[in-house]
Protein backbone atom coordinates (compact mmCIF):
# COMPACT_ATOMS: atom_id res chain seq x y z
CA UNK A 1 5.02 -19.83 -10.79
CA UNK A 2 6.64 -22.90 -9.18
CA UNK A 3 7.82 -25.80 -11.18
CA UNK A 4 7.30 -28.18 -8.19
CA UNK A 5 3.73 -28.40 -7.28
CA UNK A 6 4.60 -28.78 -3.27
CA UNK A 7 6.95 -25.49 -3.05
CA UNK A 8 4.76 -22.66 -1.95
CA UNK A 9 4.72 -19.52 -4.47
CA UNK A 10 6.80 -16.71 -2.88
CA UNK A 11 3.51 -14.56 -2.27
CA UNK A 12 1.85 -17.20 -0.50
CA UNK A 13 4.46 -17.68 1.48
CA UNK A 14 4.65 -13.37 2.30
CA UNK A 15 0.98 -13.33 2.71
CA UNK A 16 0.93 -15.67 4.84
CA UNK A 17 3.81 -14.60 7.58
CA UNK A 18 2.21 -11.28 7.44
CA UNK A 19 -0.92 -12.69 7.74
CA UNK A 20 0.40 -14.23 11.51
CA UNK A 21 0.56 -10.98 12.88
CA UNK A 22 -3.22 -9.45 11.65
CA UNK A 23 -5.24 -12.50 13.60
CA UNK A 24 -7.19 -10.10 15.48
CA UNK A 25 -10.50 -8.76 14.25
CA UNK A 26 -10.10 -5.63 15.74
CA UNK A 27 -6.70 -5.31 14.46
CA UNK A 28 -7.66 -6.11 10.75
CA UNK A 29 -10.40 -3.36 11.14
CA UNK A 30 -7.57 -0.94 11.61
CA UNK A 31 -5.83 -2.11 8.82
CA UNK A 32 -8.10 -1.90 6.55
CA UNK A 33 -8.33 1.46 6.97
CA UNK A 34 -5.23 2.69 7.79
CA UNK A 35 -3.30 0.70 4.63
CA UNK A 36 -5.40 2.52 2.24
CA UNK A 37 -4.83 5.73 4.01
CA UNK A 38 -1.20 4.99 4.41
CA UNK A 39 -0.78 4.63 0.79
CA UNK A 40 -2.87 7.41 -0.44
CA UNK A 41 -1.01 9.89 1.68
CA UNK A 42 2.20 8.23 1.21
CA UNK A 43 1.91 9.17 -2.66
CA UNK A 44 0.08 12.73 -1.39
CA UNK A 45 3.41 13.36 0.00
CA UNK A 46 5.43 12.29 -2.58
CA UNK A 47 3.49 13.63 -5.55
CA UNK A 48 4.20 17.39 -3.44
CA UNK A 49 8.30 16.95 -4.06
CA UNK A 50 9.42 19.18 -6.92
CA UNK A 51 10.25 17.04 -9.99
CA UNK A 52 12.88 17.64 -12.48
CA UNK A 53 10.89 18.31 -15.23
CA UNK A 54 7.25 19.82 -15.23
CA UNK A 55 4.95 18.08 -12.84
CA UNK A 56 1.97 16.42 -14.28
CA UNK A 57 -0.22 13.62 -13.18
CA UNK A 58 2.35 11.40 -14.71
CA UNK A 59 5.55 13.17 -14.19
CA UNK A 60 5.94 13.27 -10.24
CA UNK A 61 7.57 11.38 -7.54
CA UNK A 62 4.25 9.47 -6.78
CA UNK A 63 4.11 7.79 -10.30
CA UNK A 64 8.05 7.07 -9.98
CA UNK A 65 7.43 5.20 -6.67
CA UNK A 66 4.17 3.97 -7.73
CA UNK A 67 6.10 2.56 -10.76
CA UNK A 68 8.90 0.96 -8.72
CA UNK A 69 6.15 -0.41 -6.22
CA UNK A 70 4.42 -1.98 -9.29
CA UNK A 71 7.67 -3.93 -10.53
CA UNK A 72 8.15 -5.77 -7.16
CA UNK A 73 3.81 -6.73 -7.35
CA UNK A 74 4.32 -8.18 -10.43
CA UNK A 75 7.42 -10.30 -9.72
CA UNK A 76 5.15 -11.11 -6.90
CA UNK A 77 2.05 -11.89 -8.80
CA UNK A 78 -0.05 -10.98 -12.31
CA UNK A 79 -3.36 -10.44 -11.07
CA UNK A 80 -1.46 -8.51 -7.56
CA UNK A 81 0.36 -6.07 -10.32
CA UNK A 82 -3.07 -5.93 -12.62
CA UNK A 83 -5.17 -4.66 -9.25
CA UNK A 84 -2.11 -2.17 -7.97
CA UNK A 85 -2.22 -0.72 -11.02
CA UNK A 86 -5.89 -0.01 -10.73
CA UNK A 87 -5.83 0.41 -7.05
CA UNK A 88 -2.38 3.11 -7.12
CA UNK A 89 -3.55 5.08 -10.44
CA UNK A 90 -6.45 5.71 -8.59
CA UNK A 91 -5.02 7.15 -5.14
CA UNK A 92 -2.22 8.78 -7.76
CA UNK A 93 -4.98 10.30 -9.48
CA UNK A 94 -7.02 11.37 -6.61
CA UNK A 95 -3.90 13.04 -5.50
CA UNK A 96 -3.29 15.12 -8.43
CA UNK A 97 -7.02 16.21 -8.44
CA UNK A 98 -6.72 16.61 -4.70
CA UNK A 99 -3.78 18.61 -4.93
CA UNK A 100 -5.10 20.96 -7.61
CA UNK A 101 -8.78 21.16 -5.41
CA UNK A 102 -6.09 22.48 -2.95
CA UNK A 103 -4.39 25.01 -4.94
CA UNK A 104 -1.34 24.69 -3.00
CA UNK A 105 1.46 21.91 -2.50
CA UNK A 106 2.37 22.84 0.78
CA UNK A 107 -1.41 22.16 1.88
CA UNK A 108 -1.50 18.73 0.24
CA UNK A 109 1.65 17.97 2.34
CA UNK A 110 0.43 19.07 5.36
CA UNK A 111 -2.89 16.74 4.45
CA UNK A 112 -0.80 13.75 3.72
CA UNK A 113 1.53 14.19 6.73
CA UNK A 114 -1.24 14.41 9.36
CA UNK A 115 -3.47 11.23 7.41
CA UNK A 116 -0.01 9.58 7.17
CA UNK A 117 1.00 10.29 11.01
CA UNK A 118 -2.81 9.50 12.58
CA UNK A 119 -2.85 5.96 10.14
CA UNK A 120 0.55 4.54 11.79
CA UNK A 121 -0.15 5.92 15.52
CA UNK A 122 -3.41 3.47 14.54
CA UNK A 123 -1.47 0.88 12.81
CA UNK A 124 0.60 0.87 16.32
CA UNK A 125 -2.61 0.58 18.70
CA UNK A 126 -3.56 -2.17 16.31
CA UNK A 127 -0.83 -4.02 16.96
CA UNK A 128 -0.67 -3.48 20.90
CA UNK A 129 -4.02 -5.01 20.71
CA UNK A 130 -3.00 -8.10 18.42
CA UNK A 131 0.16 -8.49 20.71
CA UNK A 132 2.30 -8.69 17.86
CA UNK A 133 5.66 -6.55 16.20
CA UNK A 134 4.27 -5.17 12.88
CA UNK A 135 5.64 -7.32 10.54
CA UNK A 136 8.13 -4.65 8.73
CA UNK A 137 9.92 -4.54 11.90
CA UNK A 138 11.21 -7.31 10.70
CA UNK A 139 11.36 -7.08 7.10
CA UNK A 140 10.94 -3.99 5.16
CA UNK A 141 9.51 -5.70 2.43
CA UNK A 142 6.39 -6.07 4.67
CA UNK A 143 5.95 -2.42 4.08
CA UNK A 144 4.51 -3.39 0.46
CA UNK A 145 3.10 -6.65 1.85
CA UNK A 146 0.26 -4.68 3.98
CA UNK A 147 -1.82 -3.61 0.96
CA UNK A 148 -1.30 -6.68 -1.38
CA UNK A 149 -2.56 -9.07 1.31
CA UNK A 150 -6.05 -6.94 1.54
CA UNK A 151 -6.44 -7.35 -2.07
CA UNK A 152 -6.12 -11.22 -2.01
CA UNK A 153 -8.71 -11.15 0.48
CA UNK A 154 -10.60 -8.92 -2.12
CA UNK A 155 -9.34 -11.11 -4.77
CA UNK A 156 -10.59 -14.14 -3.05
CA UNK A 157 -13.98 -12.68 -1.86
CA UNK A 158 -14.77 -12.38 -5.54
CA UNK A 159 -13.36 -15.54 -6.56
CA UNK A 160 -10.16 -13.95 -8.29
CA UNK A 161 -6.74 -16.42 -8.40
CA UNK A 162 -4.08 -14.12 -7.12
């Protein structure tokens, strides 16, 4: 939180600048899907790399970047780190589940690569429609920005303070 009421929080200020380059309703459609789907096969991916020790649903790759991921959301913002950790246990555990249903790590992979692939080629068309650079082009940290600024639109929907 800020000590001077007039200096934006640094989330507000993220959400915001990313928020310059989703103006277009069609555009936000896409994202809205494609985020989601971007994440979940993001960690589908991950969760297939072989792990030091034995891989569980909490000892994978997935759960070490979901873990990372969650540090940054909550020197972001409390109730942004509270819904990630709701929001990425959930696509962590549907991947475990999903990857079991499969029986075979190499078929998860192969899952998550072609959602992950067929989200950005959308996430691109998106954007040639808005007229507007994805925001990560210039800023990597925009690549964690995309999901948090759907859920403060969630959060504010339902009257949350993010």
């Amino acid at each position: 939180m800020s000590t001077n009421a007039s200096t934006p929080r640094k989330i507000d200020v993220l959400l915001s600048k990313y928020g310059e380059s989703h103006v277009n309703p069609t555009n936000k459609a896409i994202h809205w899907i494609c985020i989601p789907l971007i994440m979940f096969s993001l960690l589908g991916m991950l969760y297939t790399i072989p792990f030091p020790i034995t891989k569980s649903l909490f000892a994978n790759w997935a759960m070490v970047f979901l873990g990372l991921t969650l540090v940054y959301y909550l020197v972001l913002s409390i109730p942004i780190f509270l819904g990630f950790v709701v929001v990425g246990g959930a696509m962590a555990i549907g991947n475990h589940y999903l990857g079991l249903a499969l029986g075979d790590n190499m078929l998860l992979l192969w899952v998550s690569i072609g959602i992950f692939f067929v989200a950005w080629v959308f996430q691109f068309i998106g954007h040639k429609i808005e007229g507007a650079k994805p925001s990560f082009l210039e800023d990597l940290q925009f690549l964690l920005i995309g999901p948090a600024w759907l859920l403060h639109f969630l959060y504010k929907k339902v009257g949350l303070k993010y």
